[in-house]
Protein backbone atom coordinates (compact mmCIF):
# COMPACT_ATOMS: atom_id res chain seq x y z
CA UNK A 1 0.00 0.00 0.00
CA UNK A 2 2.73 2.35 0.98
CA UNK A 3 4.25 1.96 -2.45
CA UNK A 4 1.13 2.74 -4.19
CA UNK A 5 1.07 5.74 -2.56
CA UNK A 6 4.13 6.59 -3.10
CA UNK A 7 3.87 5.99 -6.52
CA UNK A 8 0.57 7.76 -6.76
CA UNK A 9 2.32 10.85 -4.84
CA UNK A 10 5.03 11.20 -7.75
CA UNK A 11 1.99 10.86 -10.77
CA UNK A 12 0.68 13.73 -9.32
CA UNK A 13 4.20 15.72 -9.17
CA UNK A 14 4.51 14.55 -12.48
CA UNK A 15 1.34 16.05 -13.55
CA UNK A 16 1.84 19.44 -11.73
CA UNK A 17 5.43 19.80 -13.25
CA UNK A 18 4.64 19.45 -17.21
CA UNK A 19 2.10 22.48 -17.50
CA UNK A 20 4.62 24.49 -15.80
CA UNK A 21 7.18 23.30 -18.01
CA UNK A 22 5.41 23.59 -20.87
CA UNK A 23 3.56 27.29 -20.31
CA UNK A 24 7.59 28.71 -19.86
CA UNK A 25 9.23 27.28 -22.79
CA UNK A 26 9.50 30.35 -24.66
CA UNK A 27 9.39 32.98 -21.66
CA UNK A 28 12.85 34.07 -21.64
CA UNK A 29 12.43 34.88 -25.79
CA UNK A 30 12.44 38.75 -26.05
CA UNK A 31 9.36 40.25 -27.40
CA UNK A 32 8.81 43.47 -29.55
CA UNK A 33 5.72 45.24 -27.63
CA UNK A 34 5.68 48.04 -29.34
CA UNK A 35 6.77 49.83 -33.10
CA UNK A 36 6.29 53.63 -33.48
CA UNK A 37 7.55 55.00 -37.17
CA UNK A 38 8.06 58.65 -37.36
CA UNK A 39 9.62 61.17 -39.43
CA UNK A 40 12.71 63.96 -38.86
CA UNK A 41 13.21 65.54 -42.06
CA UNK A 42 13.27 62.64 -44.95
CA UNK A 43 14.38 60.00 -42.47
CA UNK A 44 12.53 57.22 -41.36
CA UNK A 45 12.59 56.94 -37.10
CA UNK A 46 11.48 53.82 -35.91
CA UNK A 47 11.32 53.83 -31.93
CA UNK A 48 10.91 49.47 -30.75
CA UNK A 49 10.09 48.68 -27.12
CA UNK A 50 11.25 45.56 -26.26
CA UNK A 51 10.60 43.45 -23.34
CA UNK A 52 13.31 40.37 -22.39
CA UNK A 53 13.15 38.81 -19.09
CA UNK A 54 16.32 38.64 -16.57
CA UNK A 55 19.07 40.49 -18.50
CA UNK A 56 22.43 40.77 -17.41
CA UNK A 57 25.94 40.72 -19.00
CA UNK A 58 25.52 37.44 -20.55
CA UNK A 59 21.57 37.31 -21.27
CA UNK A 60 20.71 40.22 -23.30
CA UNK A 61 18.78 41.20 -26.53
CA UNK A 62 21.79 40.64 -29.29
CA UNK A 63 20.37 41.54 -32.75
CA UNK A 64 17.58 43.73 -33.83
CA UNK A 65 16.50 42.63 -37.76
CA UNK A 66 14.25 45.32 -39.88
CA UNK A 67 12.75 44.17 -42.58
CA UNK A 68 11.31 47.03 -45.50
CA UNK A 69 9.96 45.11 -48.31
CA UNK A 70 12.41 42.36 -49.47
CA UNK A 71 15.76 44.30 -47.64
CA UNK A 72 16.73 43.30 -44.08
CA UNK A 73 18.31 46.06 -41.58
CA UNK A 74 20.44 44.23 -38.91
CA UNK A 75 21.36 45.67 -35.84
CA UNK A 76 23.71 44.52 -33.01
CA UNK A 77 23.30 45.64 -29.52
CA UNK A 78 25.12 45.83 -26.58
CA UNK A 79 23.88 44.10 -23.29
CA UNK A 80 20.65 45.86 -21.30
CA UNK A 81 20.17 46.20 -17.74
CA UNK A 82 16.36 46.89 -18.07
CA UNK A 83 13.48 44.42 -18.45
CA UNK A 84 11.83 46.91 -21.11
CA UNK A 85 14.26 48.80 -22.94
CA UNK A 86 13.62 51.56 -25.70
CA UNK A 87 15.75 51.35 -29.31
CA UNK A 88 15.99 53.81 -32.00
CA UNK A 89 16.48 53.33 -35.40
CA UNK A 90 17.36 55.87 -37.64
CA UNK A 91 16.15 53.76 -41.57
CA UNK A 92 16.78 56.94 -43.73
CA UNK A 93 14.85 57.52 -46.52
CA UNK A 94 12.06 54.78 -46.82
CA UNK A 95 8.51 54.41 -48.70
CA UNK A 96 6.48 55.26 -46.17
CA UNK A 97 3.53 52.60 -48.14
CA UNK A 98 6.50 49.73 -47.56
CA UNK A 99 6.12 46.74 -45.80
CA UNK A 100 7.69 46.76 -42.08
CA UNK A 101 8.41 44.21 -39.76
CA UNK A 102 10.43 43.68 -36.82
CA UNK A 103 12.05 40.78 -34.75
CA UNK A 104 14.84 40.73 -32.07
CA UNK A 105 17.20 37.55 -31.25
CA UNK A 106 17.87 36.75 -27.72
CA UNK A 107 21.97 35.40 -27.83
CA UNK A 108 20.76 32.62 -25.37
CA UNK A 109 17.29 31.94 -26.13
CA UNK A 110 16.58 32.68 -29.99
CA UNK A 111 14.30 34.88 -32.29
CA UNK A 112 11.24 36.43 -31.43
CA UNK A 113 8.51 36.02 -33.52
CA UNK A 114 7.86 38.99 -36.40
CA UNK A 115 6.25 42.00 -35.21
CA UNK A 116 4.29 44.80 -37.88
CA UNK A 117 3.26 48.24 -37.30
CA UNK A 118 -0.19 46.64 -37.00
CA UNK A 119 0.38 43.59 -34.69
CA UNK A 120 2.57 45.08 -32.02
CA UNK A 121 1.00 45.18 -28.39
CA UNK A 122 1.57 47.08 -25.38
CA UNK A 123 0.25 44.17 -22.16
CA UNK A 124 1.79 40.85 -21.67
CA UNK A 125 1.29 38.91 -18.51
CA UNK A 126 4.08 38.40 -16.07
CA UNK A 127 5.72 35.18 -16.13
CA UNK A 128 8.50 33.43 -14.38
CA UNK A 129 11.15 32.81 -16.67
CA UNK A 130 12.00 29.19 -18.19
CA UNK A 131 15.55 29.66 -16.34
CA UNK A 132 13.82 30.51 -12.53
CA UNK A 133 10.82 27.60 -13.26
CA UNK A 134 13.43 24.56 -14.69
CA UNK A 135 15.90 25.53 -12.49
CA UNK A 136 13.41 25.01 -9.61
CA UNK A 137 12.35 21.22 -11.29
CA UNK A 138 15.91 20.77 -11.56
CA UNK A 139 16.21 21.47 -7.47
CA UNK A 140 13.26 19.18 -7.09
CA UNK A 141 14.69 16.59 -9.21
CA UNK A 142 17.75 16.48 -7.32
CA UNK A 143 16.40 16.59 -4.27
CA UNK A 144 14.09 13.34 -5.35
CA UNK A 145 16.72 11.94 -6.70
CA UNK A 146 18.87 12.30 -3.16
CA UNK A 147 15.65 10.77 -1.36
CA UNK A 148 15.68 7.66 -4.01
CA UNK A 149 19.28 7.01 -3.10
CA UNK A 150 18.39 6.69 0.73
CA UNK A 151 15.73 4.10 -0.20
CA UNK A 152 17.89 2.06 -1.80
CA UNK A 153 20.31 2.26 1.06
CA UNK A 154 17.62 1.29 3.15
CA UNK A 155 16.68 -1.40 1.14
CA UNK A 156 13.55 -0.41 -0.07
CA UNK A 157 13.93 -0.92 -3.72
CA UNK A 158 10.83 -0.78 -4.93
CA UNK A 159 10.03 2.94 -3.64
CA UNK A 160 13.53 3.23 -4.91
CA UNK A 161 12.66 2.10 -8.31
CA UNK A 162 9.28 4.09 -8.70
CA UNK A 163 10.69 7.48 -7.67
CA UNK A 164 13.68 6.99 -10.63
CA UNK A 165 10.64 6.21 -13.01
CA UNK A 166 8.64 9.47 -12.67
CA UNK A 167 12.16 11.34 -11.68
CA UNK A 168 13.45 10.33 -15.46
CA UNK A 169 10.05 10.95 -17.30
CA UNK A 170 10.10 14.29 -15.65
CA UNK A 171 13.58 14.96 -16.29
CA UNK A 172 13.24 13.67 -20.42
CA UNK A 173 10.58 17.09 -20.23
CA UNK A 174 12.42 19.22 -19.06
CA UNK A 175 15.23 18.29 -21.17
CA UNK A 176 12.65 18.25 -24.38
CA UNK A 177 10.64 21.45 -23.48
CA UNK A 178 13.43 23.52 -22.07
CA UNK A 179 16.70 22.51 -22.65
CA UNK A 180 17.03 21.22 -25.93
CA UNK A 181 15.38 24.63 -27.30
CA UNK A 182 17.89 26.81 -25.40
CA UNK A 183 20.52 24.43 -26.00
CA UNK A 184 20.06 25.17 -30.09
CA UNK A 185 20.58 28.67 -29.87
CA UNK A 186 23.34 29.00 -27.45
CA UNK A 187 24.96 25.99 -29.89
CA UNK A 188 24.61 28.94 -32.79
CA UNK A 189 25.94 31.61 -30.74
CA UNK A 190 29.02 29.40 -29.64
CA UNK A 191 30.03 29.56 -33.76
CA UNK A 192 30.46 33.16 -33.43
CA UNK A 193 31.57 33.43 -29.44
CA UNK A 194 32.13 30.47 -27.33
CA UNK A 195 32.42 32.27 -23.68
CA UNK A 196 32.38 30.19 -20.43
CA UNK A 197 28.75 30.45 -20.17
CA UNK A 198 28.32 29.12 -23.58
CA UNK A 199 30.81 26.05 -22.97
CA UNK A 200 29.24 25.09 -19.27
CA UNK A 201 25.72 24.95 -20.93
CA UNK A 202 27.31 22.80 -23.80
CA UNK A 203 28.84 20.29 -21.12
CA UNK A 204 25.45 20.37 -19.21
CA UNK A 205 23.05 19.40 -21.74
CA UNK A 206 25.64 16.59 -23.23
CA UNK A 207 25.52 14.84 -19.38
CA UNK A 208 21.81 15.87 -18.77
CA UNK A 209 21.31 13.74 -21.93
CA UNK A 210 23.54 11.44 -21.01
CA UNK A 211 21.92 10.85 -17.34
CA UNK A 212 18.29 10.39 -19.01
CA UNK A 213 19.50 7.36 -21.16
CA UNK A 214 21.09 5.80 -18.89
CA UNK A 215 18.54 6.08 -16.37
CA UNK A 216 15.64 4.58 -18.90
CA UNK A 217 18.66 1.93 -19.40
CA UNK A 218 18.86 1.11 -15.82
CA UNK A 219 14.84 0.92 -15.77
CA UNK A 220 14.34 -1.27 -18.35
CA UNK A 221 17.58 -3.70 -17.95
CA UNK A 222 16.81 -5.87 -14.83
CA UNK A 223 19.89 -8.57 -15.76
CA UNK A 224 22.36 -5.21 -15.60
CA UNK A 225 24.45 -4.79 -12.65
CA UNK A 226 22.16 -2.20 -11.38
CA UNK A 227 24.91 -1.31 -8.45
CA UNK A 228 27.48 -0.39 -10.39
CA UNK A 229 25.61 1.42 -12.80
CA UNK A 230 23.01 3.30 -10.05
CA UNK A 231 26.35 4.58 -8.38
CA UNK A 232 27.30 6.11 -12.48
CA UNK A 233 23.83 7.50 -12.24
CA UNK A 234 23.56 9.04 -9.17
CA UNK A 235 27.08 10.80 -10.18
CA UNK A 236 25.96 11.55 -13.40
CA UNK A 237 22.58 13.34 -12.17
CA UNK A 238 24.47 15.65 -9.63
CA UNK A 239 27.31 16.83 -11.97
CA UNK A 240 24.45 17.58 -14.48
CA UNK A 241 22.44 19.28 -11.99
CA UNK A 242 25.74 21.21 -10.29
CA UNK A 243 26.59 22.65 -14.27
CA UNK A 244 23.21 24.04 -14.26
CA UNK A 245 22.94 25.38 -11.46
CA UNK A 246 26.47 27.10 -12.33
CA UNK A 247 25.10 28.32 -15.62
CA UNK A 248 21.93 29.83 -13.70
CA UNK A 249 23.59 31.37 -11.20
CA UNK A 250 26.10 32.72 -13.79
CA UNK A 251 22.92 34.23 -16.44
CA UNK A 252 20.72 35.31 -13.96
């Protein structure tokens, strides 16, 4: 009975965790909340407020692409300190019947989507970002995963073995909704500028993956020497989870 519940216990964790996985995944992509185009003379002004969660000295809005008609304006931009920050971009002499859209790149979390004259919006909701709500699975992962290694020194291996089920299922999320996505674009930024932060995230995800085979290998392969390889696990899981709690500390 106690195992049931147990087991029932870490369903409903399971169930609690996705949707607030899944409602983050894009919330530390910068967003373009508002396009004003004015004139000064025969130059085209365009004035962008954009909104980017947590930025700091390594998480910061990198690029600003304009688009007029078929010919693409690309901006780079030094880090901000503010949440909502205010650009101006001086176009010079453009049709003022062209077609204008807008998107800014995040250098560790991608594009935002495109933005028009007609489509920008001034309200978004306030979120947690992805970084703050995985990192706190991450904690609860580890913490799980801590609490499964006493019940297996305690000898009770079934607990043992139903907490690493719904600990790895959770974990295979996160790495699918969160990681992998951020993962991509600091992969593209590390072509151009391979920093510390960059190379620690790298390392991370490689061992996160890593851990989450192994562990669905260790669940599924009852003739393996499950000793041996639980210790590998266990070892495996913390490093991972130390590296990204590193690279969190580090962004935000």
């Amino acid at each position: 009975m106690n195992n049931r519940i147990s087991f029932y216990i870490w369903v409903l964790l399971l169930l609690l965790i996705i949707p607030f996985l899944i409602e983050s995944i894009y919330a530390d992509v910068p967003e373009v909340v508002e396009v004003k185009r004015e004139l000064q003379g025969t130059d085209t002004i365009l004035n962008l407020k954009i909104r980017h969660s947590n930025p700091s000295q390594s998480h910061y809005v990198d690029i600003i692409e304009i688009q007029i008609n078929e010919k693409l304006y690309k901006i780079n931009l030094t880090p901000q300190g503010e949440t909502v920050f205010v650009y101006q971009a001086n176009l010079g002499q453009v049709d003022q019947s062209a077609q204008l859209k807008v998107r800014v790149n995040c250098n560790l979390h991608g594009w935002s989507g495109w933005v028009t004259l007609e489509t920008t919006t001034t309200t978004k909701p306030t979120i947690i970002p992805i970084g703050t709500k995985n990192m706190t699975v991450q904690i609860i992962l580890a913490l799980a995963i801590l609490f499964g290694a006493l019940l297996a020194v305690k000898k009770k291996f079934k607990q043992h073995h139903n907490l690493l089920v719904i600990a790895t299922l959770v974990n295979g999320i996160s790495i699918l909704v969160a990681m992998i996505p951020s993962t991509q674009s600091i992969i593209t930024q590390a072509i151009n500028n391979l920093n510390t932060v960059i190379l620690l995230s790298i390392i991370h995800m490689m061992i996160g993956i890593f851990t989450t085979v192994l562990a669905i290998a260790v669940i599924l392969k009852k003739s393996m020497k499950r000793k041996k390889w639980m210790r590998i696990l266990f070892t495996s899981w913390m490093v991972s989870f130390v590296l990204g709690a590193m690279v969190y500390l580090i962004i935000y």
